[in-house]
N, C-alpha and C. Protein backbone atom coordinates (compact mmCIF):
# COMPACT_ATOMS: atom_id res chain seq x y z
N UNK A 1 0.84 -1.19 0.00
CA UNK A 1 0.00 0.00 0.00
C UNK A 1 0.88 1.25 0.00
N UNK A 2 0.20 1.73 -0.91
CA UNK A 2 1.37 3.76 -0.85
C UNK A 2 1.08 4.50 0.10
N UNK A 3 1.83 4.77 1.10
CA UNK A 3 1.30 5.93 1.99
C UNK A 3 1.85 7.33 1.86
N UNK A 4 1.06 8.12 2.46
CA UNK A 4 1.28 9.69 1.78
C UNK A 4 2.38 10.12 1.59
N UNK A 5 3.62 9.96 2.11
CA UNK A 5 4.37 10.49 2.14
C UNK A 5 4.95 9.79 0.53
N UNK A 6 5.05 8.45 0.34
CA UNK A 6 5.37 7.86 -1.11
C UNK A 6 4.34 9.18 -2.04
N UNK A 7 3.02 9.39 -2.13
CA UNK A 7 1.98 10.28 -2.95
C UNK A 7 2.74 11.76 -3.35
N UNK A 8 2.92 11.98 -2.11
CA UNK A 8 3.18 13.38 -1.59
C UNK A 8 4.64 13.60 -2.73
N UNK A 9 5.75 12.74 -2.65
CA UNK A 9 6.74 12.70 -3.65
C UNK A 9 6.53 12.37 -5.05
N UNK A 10 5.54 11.47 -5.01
CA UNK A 10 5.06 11.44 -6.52
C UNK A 10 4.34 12.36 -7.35
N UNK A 11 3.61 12.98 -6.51
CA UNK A 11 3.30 14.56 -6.82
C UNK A 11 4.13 15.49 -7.41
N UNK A 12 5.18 15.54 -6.84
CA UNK A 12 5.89 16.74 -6.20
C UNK A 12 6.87 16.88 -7.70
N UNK A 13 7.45 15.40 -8.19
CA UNK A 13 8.61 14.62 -9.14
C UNK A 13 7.32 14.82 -10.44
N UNK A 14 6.45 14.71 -10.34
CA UNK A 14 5.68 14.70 -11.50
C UNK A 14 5.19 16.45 -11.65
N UNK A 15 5.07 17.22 -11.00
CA UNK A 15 4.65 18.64 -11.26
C UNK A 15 5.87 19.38 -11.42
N UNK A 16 7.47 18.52 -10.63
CA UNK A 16 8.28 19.47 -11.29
C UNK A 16 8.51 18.92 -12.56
N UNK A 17 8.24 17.64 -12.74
CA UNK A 17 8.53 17.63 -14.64
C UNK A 17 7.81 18.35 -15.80
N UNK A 18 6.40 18.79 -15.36
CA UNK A 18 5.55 19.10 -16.03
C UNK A 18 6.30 20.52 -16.24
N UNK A 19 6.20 21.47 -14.89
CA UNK A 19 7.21 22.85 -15.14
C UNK A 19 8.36 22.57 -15.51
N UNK A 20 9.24 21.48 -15.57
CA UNK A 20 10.71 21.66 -16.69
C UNK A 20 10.30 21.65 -18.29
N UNK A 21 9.14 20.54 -18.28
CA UNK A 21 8.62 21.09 -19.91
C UNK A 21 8.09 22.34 -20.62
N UNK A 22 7.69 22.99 -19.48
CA UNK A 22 6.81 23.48 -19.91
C UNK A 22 7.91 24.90 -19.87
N UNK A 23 8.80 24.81 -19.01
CA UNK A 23 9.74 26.39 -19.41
C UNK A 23 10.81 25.93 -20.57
N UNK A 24 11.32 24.66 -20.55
CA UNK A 24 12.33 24.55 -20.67
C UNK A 24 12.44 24.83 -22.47
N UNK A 25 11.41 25.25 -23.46
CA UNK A 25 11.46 25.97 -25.02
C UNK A 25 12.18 26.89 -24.28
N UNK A 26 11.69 28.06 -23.34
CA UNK A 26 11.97 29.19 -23.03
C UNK A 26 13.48 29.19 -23.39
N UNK A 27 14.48 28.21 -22.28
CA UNK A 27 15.20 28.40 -22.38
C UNK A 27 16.45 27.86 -23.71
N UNK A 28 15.48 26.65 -24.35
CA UNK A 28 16.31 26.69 -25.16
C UNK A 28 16.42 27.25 -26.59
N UNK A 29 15.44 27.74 -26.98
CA UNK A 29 14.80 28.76 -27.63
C UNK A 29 15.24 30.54 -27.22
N UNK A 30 15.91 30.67 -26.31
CA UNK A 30 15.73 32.26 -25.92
C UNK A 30 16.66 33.15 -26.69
N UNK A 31 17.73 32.59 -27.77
CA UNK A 31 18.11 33.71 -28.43
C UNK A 31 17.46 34.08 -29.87
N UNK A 32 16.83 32.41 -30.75
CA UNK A 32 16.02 32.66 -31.57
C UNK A 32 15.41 31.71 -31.62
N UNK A 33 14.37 31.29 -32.49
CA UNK A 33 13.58 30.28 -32.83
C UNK A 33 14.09 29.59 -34.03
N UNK A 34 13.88 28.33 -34.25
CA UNK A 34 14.60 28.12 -35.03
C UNK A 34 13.03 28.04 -36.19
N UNK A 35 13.71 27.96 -37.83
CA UNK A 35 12.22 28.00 -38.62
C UNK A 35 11.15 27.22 -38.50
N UNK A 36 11.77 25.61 -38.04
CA UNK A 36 10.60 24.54 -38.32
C UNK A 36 10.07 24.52 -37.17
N UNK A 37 10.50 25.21 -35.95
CA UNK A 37 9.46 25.60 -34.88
C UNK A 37 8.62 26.51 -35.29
N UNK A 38 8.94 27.39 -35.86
CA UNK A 38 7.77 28.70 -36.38
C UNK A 38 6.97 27.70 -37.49
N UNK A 39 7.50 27.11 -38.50
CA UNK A 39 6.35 26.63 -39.16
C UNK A 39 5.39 25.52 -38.72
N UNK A 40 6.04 24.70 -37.74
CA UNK A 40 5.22 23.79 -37.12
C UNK A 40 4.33 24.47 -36.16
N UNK A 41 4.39 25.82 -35.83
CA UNK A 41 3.30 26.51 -34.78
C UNK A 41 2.15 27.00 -35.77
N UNK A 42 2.61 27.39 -36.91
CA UNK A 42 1.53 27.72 -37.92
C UNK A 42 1.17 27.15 -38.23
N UNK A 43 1.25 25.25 -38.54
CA UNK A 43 0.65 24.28 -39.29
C UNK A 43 -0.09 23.42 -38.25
N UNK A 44 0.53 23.32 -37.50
CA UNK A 44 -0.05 21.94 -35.90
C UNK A 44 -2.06 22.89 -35.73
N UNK A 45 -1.91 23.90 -35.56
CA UNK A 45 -3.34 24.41 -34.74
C UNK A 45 -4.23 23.96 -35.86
N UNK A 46 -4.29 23.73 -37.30
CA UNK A 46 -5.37 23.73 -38.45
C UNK A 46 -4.92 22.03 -38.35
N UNK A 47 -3.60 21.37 -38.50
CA UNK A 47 -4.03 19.85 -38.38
C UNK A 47 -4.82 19.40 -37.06
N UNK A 48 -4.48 20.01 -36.17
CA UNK A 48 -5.26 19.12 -34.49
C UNK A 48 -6.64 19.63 -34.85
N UNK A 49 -6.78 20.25 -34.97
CA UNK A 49 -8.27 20.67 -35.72
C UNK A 49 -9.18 19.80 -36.61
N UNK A 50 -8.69 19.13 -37.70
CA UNK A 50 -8.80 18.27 -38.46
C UNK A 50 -8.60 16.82 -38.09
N UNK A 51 -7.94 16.80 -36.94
CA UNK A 51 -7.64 15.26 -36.69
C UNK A 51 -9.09 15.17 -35.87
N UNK A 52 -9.23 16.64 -34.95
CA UNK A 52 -10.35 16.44 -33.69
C UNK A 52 -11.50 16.20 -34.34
N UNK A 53 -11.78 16.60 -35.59
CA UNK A 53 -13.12 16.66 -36.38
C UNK A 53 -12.99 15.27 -37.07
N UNK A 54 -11.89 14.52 -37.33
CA UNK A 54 -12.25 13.01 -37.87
C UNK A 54 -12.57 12.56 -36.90
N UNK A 55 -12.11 12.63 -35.64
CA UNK A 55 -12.04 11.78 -34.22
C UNK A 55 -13.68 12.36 -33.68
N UNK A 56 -14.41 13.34 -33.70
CA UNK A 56 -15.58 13.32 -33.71
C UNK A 56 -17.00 12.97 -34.32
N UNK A 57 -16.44 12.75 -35.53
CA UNK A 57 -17.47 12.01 -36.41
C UNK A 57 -17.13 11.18 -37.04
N UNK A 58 -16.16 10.13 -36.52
CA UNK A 58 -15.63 8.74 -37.14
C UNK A 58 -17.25 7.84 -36.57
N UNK A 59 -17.68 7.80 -35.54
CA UNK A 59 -19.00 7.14 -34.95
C UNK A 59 -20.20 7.63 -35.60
N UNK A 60 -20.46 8.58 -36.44
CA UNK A 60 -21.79 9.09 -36.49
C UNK A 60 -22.07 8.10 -38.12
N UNK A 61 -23.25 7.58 -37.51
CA UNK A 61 -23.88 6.58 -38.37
C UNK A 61 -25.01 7.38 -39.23
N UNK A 62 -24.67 7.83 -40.77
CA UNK A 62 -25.67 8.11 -41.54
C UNK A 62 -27.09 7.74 -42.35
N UNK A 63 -26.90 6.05 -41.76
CA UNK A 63 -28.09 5.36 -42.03
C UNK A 63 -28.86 5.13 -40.75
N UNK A 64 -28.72 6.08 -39.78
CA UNK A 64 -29.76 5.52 -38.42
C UNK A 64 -30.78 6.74 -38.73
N UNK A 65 -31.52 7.14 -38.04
CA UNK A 65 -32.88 7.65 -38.15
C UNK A 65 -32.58 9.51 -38.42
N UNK A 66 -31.79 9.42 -37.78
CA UNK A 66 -30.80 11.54 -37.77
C UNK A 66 -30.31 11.49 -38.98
N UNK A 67 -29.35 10.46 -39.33
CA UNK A 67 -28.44 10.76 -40.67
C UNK A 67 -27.36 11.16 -40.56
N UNK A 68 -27.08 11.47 -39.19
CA UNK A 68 -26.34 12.42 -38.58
C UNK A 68 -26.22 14.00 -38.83
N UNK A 69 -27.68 14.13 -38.79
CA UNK A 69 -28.02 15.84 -39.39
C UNK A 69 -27.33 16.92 -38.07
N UNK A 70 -27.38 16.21 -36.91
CA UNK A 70 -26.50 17.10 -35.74
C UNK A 70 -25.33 16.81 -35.51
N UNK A 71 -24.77 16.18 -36.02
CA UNK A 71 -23.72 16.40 -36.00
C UNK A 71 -22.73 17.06 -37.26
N UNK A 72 -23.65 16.95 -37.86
CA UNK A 72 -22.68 18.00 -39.81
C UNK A 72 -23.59 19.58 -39.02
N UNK A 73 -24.98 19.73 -38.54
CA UNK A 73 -25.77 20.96 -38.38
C UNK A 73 -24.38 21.69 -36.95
N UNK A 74 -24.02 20.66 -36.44
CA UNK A 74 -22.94 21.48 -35.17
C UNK A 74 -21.85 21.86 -35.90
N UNK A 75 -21.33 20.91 -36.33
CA UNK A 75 -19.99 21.90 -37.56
C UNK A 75 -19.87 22.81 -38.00
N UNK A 76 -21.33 22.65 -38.91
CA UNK A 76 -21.50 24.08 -39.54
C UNK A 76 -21.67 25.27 -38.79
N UNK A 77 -22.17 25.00 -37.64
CA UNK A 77 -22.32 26.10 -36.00
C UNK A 77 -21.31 26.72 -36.10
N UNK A 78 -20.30 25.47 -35.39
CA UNK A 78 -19.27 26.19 -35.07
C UNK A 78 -18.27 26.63 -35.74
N UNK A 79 -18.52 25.89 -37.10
CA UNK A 79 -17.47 26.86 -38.08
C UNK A 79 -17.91 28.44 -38.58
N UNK A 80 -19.28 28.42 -38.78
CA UNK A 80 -19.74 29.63 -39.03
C UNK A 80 -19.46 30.80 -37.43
N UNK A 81 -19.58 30.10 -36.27
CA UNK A 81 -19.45 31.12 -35.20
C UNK A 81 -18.39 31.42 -35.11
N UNK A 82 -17.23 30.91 -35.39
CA UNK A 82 -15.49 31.46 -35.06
C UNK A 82 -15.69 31.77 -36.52
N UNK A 83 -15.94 31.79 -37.48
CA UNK A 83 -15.36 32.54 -38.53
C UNK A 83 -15.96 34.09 -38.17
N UNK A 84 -16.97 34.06 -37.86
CA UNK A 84 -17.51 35.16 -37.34
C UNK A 84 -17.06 35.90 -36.44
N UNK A 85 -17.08 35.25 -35.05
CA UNK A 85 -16.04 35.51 -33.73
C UNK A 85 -14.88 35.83 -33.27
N UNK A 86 -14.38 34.89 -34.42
CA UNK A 86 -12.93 34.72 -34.09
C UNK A 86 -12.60 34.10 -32.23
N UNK A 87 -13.59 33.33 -32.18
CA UNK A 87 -13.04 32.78 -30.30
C UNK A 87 -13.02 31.54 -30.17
N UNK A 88 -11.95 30.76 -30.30
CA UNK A 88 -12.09 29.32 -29.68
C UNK A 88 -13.25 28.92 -28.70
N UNK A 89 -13.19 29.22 -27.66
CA UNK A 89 -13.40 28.99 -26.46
C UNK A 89 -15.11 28.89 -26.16
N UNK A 90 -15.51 29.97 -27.29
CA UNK A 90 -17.03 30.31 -27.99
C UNK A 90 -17.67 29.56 -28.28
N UNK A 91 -16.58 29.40 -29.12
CA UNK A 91 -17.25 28.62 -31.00
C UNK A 91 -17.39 27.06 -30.22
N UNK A 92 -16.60 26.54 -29.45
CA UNK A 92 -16.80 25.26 -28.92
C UNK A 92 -18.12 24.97 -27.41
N UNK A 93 -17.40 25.92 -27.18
CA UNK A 93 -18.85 25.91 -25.50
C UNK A 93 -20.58 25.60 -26.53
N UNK A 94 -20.40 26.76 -27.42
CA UNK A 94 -21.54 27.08 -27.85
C UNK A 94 -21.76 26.08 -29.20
N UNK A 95 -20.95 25.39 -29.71
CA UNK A 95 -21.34 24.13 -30.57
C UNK A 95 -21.69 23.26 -29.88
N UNK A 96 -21.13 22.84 -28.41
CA UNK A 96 -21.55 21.42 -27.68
C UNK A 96 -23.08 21.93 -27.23
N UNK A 97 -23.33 23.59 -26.57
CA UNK A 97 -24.04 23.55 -26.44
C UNK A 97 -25.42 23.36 -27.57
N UNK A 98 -25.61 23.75 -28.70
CA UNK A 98 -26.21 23.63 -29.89
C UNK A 98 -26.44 22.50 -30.06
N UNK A 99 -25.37 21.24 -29.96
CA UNK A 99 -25.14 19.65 -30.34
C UNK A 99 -26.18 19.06 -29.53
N UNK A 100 -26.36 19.61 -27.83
CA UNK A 100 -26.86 18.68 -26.89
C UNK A 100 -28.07 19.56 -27.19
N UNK A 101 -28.41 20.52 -27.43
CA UNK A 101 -30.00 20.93 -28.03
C UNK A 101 -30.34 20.11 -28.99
N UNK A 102 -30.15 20.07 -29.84
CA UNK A 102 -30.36 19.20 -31.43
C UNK A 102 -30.71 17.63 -30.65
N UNK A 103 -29.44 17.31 -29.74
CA UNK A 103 -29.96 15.64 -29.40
C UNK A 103 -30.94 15.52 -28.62
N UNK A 104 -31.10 16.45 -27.75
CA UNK A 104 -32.36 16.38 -26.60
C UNK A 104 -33.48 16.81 -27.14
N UNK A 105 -34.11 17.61 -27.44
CA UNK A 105 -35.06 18.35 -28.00
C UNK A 105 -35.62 18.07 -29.47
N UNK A 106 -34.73 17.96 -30.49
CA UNK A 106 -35.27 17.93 -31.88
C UNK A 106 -35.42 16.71 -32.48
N UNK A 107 -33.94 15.79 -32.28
CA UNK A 107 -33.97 14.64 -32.71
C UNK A 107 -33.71 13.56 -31.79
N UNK A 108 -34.99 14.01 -30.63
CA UNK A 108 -34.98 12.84 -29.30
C UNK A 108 -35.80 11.61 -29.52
């Protein structure tokens, strides 16, 4: 059995690794960037994007009774609200919220 004091260090070894990752670009990065870091910061945000949208509608079955009309009708939500917006944080709160309207209410 682990007792706290074993926890308490496993904590401690795991949050300082998280802060060595998480400064440690800073420092090795601090006189310049090198290019394929700058282009991989411009290309990664539109692929994870694209991977998250296969990984969300790899399950949606177009021959069940929806067609999956809420889940292409939330896409279009939220692509139309951040093109509009311009807000991550928006465009997603307010697509899940839209998504769980559509499933509860319209096509319950």
């Amino acid at each position: 059995m682990i007792d706290a004091k074993h926890s308490l260090i496993l904590i401690a070894v795991m949050a300082g690794v998280t802060i060595l990752l998480r400064f440690l670009p800073y420092f090795v990065f601090s006189k310049h960037t090198p290019k394929a870091v700058l282009f991989l910061g411009s290309v990664l945000p539109y692929s994870l994007v694209a991977m998250l949208l296969v990984y969300c509608l790899k399950d949606t079955d177009f021959t069940s009774q929806s067609h999956g009309i809420p889940e292409i009708a939330a896409v279009a939500f939220v692509a139309l609200l951040h093109k509009w917006k311009h807000n991550t944080l928006l465009s997603v709160l307010c697509g899940t919220i839209f998504y769980m309207i559509m499933l509860q209410f319209v096509f319950a």
